[in-house]
Protein backbone atom coordinates (compact mmCIF):
# COMPACT_ATOMS: atom_id res chain seq x y z
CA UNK A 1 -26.36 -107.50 -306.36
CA UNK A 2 -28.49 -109.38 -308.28
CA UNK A 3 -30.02 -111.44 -311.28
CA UNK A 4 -29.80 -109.83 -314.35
CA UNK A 5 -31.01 -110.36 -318.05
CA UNK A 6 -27.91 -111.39 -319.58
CA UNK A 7 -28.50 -114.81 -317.42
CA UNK A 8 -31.59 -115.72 -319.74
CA UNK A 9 -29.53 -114.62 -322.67
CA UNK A 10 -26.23 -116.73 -322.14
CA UNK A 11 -27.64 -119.56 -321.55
CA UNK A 12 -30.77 -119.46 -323.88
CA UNK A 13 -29.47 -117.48 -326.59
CA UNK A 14 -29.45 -120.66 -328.95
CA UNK A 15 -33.02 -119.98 -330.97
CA UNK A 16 -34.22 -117.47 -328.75
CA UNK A 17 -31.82 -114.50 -328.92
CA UNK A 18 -33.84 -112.10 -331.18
CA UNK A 19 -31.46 -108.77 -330.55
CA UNK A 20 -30.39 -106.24 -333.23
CA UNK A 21 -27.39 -104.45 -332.90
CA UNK A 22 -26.49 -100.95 -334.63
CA UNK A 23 -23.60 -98.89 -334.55
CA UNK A 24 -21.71 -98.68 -331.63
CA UNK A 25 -21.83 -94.74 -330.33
CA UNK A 26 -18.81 -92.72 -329.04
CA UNK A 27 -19.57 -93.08 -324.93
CA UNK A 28 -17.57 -89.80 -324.65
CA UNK A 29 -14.45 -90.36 -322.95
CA UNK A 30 -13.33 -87.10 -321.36
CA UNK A 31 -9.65 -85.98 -322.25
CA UNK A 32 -7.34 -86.98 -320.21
CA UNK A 33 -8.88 -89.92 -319.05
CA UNK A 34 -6.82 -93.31 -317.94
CA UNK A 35 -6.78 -95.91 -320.96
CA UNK A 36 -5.64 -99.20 -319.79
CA UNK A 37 -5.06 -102.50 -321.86
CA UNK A 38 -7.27 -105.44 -320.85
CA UNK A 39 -5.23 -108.61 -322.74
CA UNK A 40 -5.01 -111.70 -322.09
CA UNK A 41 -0.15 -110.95 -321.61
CA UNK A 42 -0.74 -111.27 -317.41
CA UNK A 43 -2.95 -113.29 -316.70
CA UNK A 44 -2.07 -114.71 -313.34
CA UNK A 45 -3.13 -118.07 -311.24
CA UNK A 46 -5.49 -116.77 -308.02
CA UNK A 47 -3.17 -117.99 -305.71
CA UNK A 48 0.00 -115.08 -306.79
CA UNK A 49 -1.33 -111.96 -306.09
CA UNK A 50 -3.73 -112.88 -303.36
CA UNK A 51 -2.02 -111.18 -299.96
CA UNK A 52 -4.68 -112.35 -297.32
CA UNK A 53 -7.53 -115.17 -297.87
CA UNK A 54 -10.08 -116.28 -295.53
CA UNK A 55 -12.96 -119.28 -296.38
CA UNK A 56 -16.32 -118.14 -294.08
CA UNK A 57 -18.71 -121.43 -293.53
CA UNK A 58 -22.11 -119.64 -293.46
CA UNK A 59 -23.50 -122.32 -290.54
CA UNK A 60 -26.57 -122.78 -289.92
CA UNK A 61 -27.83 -123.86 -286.31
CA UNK A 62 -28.43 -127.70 -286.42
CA UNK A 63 -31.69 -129.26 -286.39
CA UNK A 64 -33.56 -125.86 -287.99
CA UNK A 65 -35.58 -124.86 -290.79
CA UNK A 66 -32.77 -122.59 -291.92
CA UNK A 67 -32.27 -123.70 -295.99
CA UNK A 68 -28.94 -121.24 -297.07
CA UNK A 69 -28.72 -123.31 -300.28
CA UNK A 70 -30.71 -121.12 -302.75
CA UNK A 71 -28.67 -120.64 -305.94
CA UNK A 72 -30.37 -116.70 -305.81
CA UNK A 73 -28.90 -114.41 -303.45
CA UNK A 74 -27.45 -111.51 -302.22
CA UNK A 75 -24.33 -110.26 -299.43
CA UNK A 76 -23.97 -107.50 -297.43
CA UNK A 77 -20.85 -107.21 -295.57
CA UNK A 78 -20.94 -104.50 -292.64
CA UNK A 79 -20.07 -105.16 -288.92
CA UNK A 80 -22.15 -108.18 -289.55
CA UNK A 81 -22.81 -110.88 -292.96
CA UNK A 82 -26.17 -110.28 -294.15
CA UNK A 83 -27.36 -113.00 -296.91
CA UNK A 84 -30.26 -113.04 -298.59
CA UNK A 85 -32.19 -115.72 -299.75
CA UNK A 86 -33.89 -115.00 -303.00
CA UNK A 87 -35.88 -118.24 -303.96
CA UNK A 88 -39.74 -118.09 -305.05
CA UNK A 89 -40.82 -120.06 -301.87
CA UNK A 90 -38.30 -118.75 -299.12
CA UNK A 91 -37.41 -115.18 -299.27
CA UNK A 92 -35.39 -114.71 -295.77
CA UNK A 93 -33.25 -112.57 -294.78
CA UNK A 94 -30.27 -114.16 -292.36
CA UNK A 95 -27.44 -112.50 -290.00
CA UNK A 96 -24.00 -113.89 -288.99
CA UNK A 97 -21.12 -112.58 -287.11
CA UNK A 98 -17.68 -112.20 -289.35
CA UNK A 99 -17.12 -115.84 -288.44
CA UNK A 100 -19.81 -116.81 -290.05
CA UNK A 101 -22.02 -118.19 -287.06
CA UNK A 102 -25.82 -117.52 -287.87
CA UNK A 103 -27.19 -114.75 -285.33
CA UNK A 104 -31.10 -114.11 -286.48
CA UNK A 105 -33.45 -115.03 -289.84
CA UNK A 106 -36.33 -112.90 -290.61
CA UNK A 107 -38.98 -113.57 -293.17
CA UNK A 108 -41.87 -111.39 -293.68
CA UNK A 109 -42.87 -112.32 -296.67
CA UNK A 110 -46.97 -111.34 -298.02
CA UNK A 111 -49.27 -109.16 -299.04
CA UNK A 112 -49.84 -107.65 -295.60
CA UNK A 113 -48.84 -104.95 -293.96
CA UNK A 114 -45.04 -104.74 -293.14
CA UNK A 115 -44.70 -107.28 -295.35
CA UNK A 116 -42.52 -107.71 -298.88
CA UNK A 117 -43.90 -109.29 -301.67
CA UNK A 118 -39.97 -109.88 -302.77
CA UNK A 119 -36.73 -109.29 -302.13
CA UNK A 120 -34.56 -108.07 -305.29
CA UNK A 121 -31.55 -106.79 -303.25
CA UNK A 122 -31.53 -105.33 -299.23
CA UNK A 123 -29.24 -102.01 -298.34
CA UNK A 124 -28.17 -101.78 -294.60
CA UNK A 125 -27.34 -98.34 -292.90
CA UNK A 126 -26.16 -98.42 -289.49
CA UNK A 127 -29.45 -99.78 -287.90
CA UNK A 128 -31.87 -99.67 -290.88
CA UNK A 129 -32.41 -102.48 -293.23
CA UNK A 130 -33.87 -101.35 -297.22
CA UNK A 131 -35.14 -104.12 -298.88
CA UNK A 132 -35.33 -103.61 -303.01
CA UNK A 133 -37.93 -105.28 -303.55
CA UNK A 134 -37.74 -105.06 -307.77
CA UNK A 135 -41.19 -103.64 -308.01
CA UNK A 136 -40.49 -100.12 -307.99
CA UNK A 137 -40.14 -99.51 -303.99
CA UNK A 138 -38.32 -99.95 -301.43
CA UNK A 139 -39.23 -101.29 -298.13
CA UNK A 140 -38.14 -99.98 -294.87
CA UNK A 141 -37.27 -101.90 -291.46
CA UNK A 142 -34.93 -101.74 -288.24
CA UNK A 143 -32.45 -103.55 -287.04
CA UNK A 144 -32.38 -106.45 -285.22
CA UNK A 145 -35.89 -105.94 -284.66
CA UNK A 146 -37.14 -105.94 -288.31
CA UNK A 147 -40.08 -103.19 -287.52
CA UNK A 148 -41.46 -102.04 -290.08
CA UNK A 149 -40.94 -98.56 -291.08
CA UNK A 150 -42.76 -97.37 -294.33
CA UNK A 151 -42.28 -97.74 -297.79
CA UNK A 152 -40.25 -95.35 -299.93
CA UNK A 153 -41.35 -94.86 -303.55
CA UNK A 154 -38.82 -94.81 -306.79
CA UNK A 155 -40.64 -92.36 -308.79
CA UNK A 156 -42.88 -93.97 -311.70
CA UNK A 157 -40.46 -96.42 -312.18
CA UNK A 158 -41.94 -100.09 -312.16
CA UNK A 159 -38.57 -101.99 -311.62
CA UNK A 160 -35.37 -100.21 -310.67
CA UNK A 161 -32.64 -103.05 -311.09
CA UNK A 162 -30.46 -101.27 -308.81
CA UNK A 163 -30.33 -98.63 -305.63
CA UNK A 164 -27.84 -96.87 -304.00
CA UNK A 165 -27.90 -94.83 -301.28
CA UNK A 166 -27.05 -91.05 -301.93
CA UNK A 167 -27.61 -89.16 -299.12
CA UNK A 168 -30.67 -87.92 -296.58
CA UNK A 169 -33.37 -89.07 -298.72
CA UNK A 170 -31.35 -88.94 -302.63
CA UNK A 171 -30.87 -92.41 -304.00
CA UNK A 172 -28.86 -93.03 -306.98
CA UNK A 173 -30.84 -95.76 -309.21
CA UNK A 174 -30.53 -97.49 -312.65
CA UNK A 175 -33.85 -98.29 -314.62
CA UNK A 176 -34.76 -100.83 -316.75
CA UNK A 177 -33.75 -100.04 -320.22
CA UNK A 178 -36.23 -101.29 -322.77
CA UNK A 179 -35.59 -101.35 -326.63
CA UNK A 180 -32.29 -100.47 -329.08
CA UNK A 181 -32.11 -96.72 -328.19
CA UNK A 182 -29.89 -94.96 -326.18
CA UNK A 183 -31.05 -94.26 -322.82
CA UNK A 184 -29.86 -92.12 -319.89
CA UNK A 185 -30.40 -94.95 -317.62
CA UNK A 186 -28.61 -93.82 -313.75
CA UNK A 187 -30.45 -91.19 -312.44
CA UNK A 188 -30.61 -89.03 -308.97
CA UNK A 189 -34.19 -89.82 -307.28
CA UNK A 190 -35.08 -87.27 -304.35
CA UNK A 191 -37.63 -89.32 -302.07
CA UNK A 192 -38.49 -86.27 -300.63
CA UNK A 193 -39.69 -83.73 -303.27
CA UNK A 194 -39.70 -86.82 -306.04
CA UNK A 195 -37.32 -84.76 -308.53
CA UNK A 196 -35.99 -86.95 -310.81
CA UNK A 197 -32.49 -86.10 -312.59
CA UNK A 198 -30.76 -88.20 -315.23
CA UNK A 199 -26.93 -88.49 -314.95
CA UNK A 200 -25.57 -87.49 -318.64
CA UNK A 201 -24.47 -91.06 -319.19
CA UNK A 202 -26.01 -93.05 -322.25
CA UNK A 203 -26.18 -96.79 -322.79
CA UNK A 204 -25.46 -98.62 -325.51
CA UNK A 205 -27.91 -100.26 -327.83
CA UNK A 206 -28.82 -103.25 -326.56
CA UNK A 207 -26.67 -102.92 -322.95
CA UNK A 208 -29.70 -103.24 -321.12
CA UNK A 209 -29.91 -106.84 -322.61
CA UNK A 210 -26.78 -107.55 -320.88
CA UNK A 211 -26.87 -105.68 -317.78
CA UNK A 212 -28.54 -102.97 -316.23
CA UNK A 213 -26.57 -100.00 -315.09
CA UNK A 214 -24.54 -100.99 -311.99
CA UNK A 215 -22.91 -98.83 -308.26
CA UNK A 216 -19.68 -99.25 -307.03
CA UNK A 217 -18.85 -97.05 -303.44
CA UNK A 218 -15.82 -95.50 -303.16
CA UNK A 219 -14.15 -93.20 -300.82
CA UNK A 220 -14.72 -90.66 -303.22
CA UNK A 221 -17.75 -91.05 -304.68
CA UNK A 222 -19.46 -93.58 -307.01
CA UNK A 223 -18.36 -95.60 -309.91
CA UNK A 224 -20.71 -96.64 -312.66
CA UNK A 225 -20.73 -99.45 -315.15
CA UNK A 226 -23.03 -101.03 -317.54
CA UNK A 227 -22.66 -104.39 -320.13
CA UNK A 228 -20.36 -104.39 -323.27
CA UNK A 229 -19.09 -100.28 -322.03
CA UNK A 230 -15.58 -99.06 -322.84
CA UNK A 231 -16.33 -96.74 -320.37
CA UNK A 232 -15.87 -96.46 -316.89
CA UNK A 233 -17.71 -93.64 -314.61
CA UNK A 234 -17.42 -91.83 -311.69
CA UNK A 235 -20.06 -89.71 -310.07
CA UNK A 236 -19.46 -87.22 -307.25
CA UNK A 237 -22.03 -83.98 -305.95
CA UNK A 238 -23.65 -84.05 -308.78
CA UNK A 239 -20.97 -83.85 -311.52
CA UNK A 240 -20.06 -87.51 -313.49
CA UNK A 241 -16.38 -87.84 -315.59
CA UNK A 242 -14.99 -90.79 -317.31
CA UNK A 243 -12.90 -92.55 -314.54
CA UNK A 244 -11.21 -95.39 -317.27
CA UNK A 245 -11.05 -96.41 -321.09
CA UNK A 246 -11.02 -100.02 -321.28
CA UNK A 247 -9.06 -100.76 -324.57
CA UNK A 248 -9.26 -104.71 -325.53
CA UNK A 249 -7.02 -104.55 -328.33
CA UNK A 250 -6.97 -106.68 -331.45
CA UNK A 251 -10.38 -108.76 -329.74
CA UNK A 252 -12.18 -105.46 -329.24
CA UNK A 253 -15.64 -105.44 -330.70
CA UNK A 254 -15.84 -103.39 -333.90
CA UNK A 255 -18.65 -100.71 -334.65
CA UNK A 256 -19.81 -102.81 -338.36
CA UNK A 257 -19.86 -105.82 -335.91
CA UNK A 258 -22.57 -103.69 -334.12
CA UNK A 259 -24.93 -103.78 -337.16
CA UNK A 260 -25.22 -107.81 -337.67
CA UNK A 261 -28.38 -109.10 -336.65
CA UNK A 262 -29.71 -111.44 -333.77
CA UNK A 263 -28.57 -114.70 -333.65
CA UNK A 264 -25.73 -113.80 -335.90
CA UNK A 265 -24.39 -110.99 -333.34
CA UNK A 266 -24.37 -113.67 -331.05
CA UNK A 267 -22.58 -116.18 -333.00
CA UNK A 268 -19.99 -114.25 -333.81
CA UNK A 269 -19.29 -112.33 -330.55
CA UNK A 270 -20.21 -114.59 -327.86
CA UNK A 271 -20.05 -117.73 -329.00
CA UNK A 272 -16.93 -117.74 -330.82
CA UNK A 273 -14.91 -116.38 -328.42
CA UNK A 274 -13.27 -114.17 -330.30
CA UNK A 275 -13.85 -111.46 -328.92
CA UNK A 276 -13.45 -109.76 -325.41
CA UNK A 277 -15.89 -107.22 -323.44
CA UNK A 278 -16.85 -105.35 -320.42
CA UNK A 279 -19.90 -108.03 -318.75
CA UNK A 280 -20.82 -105.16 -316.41
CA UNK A 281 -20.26 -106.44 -313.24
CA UNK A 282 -18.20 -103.69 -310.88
CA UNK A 283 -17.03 -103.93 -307.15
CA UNK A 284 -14.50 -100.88 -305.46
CA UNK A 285 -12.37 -101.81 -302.54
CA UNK A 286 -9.68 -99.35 -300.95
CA UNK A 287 -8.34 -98.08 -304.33
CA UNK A 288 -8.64 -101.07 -306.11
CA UNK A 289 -11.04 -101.54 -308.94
CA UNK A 290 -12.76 -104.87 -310.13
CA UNK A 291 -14.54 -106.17 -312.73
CA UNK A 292 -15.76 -109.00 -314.63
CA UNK A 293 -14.56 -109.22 -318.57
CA UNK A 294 -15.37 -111.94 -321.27
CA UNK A 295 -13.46 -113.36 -323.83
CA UNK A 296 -9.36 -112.85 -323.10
CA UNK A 297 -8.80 -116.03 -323.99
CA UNK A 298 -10.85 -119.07 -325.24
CA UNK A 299 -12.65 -121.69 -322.95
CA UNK A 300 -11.05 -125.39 -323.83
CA UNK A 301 -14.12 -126.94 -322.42
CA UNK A 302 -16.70 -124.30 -323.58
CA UNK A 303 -20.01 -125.43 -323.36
CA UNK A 304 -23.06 -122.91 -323.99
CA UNK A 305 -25.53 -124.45 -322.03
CA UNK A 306 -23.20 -123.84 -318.71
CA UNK A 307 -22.01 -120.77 -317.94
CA UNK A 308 -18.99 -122.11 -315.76
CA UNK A 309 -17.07 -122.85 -318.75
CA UNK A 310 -17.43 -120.11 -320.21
CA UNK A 311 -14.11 -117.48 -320.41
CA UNK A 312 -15.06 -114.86 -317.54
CA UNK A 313 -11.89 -113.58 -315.94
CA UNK A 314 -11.80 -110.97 -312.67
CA UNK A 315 -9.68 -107.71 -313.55
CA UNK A 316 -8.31 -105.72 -310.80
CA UNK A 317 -7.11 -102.26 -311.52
CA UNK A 318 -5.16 -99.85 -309.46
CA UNK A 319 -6.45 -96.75 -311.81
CA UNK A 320 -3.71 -94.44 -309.70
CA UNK A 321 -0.62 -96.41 -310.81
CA UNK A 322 -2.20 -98.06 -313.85
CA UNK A 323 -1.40 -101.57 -312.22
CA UNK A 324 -3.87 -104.68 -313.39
CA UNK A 325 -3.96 -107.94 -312.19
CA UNK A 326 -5.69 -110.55 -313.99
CA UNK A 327 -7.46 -113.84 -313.34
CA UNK A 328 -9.62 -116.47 -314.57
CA UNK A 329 -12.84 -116.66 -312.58
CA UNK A 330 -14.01 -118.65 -310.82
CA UNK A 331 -17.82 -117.92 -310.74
CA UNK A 332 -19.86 -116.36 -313.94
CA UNK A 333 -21.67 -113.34 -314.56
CA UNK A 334 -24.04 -114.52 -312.06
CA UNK A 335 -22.55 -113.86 -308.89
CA UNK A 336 -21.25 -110.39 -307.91
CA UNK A 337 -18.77 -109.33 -305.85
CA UNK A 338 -18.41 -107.51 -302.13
CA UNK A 339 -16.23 -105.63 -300.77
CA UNK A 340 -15.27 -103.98 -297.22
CA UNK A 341 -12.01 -102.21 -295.82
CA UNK A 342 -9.34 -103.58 -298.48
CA UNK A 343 -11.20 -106.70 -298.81
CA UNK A 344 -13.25 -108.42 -301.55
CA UNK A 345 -16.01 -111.09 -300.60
CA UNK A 346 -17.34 -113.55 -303.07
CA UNK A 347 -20.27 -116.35 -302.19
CA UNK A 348 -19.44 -119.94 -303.20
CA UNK A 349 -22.21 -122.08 -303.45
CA UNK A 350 -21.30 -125.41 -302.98
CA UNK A 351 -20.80 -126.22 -306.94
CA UNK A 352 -18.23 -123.59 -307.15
CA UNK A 353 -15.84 -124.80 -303.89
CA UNK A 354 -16.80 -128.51 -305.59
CA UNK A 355 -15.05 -126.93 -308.92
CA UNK A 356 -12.51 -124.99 -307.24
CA UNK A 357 -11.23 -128.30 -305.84
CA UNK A 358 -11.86 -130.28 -308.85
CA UNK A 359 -9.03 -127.33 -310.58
CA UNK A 360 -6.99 -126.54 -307.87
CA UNK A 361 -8.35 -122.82 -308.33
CA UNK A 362 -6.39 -121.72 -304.77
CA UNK A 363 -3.35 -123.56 -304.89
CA UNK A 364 -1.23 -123.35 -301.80
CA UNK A 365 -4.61 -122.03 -300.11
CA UNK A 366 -6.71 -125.53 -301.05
CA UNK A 367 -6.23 -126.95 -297.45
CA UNK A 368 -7.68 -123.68 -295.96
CA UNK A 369 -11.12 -124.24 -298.19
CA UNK A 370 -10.78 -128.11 -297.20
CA UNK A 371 -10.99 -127.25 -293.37
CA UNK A 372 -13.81 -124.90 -293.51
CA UNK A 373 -15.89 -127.21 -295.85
CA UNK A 374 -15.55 -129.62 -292.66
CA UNK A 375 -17.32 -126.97 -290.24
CA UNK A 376 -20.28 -126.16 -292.57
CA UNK A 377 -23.85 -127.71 -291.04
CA UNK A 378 -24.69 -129.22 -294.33
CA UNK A 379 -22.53 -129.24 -297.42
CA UNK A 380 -24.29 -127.80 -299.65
CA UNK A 381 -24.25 -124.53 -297.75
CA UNK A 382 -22.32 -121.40 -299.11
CA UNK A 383 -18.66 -120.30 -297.98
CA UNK A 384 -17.53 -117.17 -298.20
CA UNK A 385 -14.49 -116.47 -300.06
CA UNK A 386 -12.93 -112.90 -298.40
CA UNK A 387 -9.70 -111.69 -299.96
CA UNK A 388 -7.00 -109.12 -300.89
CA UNK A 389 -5.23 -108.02 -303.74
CA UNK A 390 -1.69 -107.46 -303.61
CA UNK A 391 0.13 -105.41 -306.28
């Protein structure tokens, strides 16, 4: 997952935020529909409801070219770790086993043939490697020997912020949503016959300013979120339902707060902290449901030109039993989550494992993180946090 335009926004809103806000619109919550209370009554130190926990030193063979430090990224976790690099001046694409030692780097960026001019996120299926590359297409390779394969087109669209894969050639996408207006943003792209369908799902003014539509995988489908939604989705052959209410209580966002202006919105919503909402962010793991949420309580140390201080907690929900656990996070809104059998993966560049010491973020698991920083290749290499959720 990716970089998205809330980024910009959080940490340049200050004198640059030029948004206006109207009415927030029923999202259409189907009857019967789970409602669950997202306060701030539970929330829990990492460390309590954390069953397994693993640190993975990404390592790098010595004496290489091999630079795993860019700040812009992305994961894939499948029988091997795939991380991206997404800098302006490295692009590469690197494999390790679960242990995290490195097993092959490819870069082909250019202009050229079999070549990517970028790399917004990367898919992997079985033996096949898709690499997003943000403008529009997506870029087609094998695996391990990065051959090129061809280039699959995303309809007219010039940036699709997010792919998933649907089925022999169906990919479910989000597009860019531009302007105030509601917008059926996820839609079902056949690569074969290029027929376009748009779920029945419409953003909220201004969501795409916060984040773009974003995929979850589950055993039963897919599960679809977007910035500042009450609304959970799920989407399965064809047909989408509500899959949860969020309900944030008395620090809910009101619809006449929806019609201030700008700046002002901002002010009072973000930057006050009274208020909680949805940030968008969405990860599915064995029946367990996370996401990202602003605002449950207020930041001590808040500080608007870092987003590490500001109040971003990680929300797990069993939907089935109605179960949440609740903690604050330990990244921001710029790093997503992964997830694989049970088990949810987050990257830690080396500020965050600095912080996470510096707070005692895992507790009784601190000596774990302390022993895999001492088997990284250079320190300012990611770990991989790898974890599950105990209810």
């Amino acid at each position: 997952m990716k970089s998205y335009n809330c980024f910009a926004i959080l940490i340049a809103f200050v004198g640059i935020v030029l948004i206006q806000c109207q009415s927030k619109i029923d999202e259409g919550v189907s009857i019967g529909t789970p409602s669950l209370l997202i306060d701030n009554k539970e929330i829990l130190p990492f460390e309590e409801f954390v069953s397994s926990i693993e640190f993975i030193p990404l390592i790098a063979p010595k004496d290489t070219l091999i630079n795993l430090s860019c700040s812009v990224y992305d994961l894939v976790i499948k029988d091997k770790i795939y991380y991206t690099s997404r800098c302006s001046k490295d692009f590469s694409i690197h494999s390790f086993d679960l242990s995290g030692n490195h097993l092959r780097s490819w870069n082909k960026k250019g202009s050229g043939p079999g070549e990517y001019p970028a790399i917004h996120d990367i898919i992997v299926e079985n033996s096949t490697l898709f690499i997003n590359t943000g403008r529009g297409n997506l870029l087609k390779y094998s695996l391990p020997a990065f051959e090129y394969l061809g280039e699959i087109k995303l309809a007219d669209n010039n940036f699709v912020p997010t792919v998933s894969k649907n089925g022999e050639d169906s990919w479910l996408i989000s597009i860019e949503k531009i302007g105030n207006g509601q917008e059926k943003i996820f839609q079902i792209l056949n690569t074969k016959t290029n027929e376009v369908k748009a779920l029945p799902i419409l953003s909220l003014p201004y969501s795409g300013e916060l984040n773009p539509g974003l995929i979850a995988d589950s055993e039963m489908g897919k599960i679809l979120n977007f910035g500042l939604s009450d609304t959970i989705y799920h989407f399965q052959e064809d047909t989408v339902t509500s899959y949860l209410s969020l309900n944030f209580g008395s620090k809910g966002i009101a619809a006449e707060d929806y019609e201030l202006e700008g700046h002002t919105f901002m002010e009072k919503i973000l930057l006050s902290q009274n208020y909680a909402f949805n940030s968008g962010l969405i990860d599915y793991s064995d029946g367990v449901l996370k996401l990202m949420i602003y605002g449950l309580e207020k930041s001590n140390n808040f500080d608007q030109g870092d987003l590490s201080t500001f109040p971003f907690y990680d929300v797990f929900i069993q939907r089935d039993t109605g179960k949440k656990k609740i903690t604050k996070s330990l990244t921001d809104v710029r790093n997503s989550s992964y997830s694989k059998e049970g088990y949810f993966y987050q990257v830690m560049q080396y500020e965050d494992w600095q912080r996470a010491i510096d707070i005692s973020y895992f507790g009784k698991h601190e000596e774990q993180l302390l022993q895999c920083i001492e088997n990284l290749t250079d320190e300012e290499d990611p770990i991989i946090l790898k974890y599950k959720v105990t209810f």
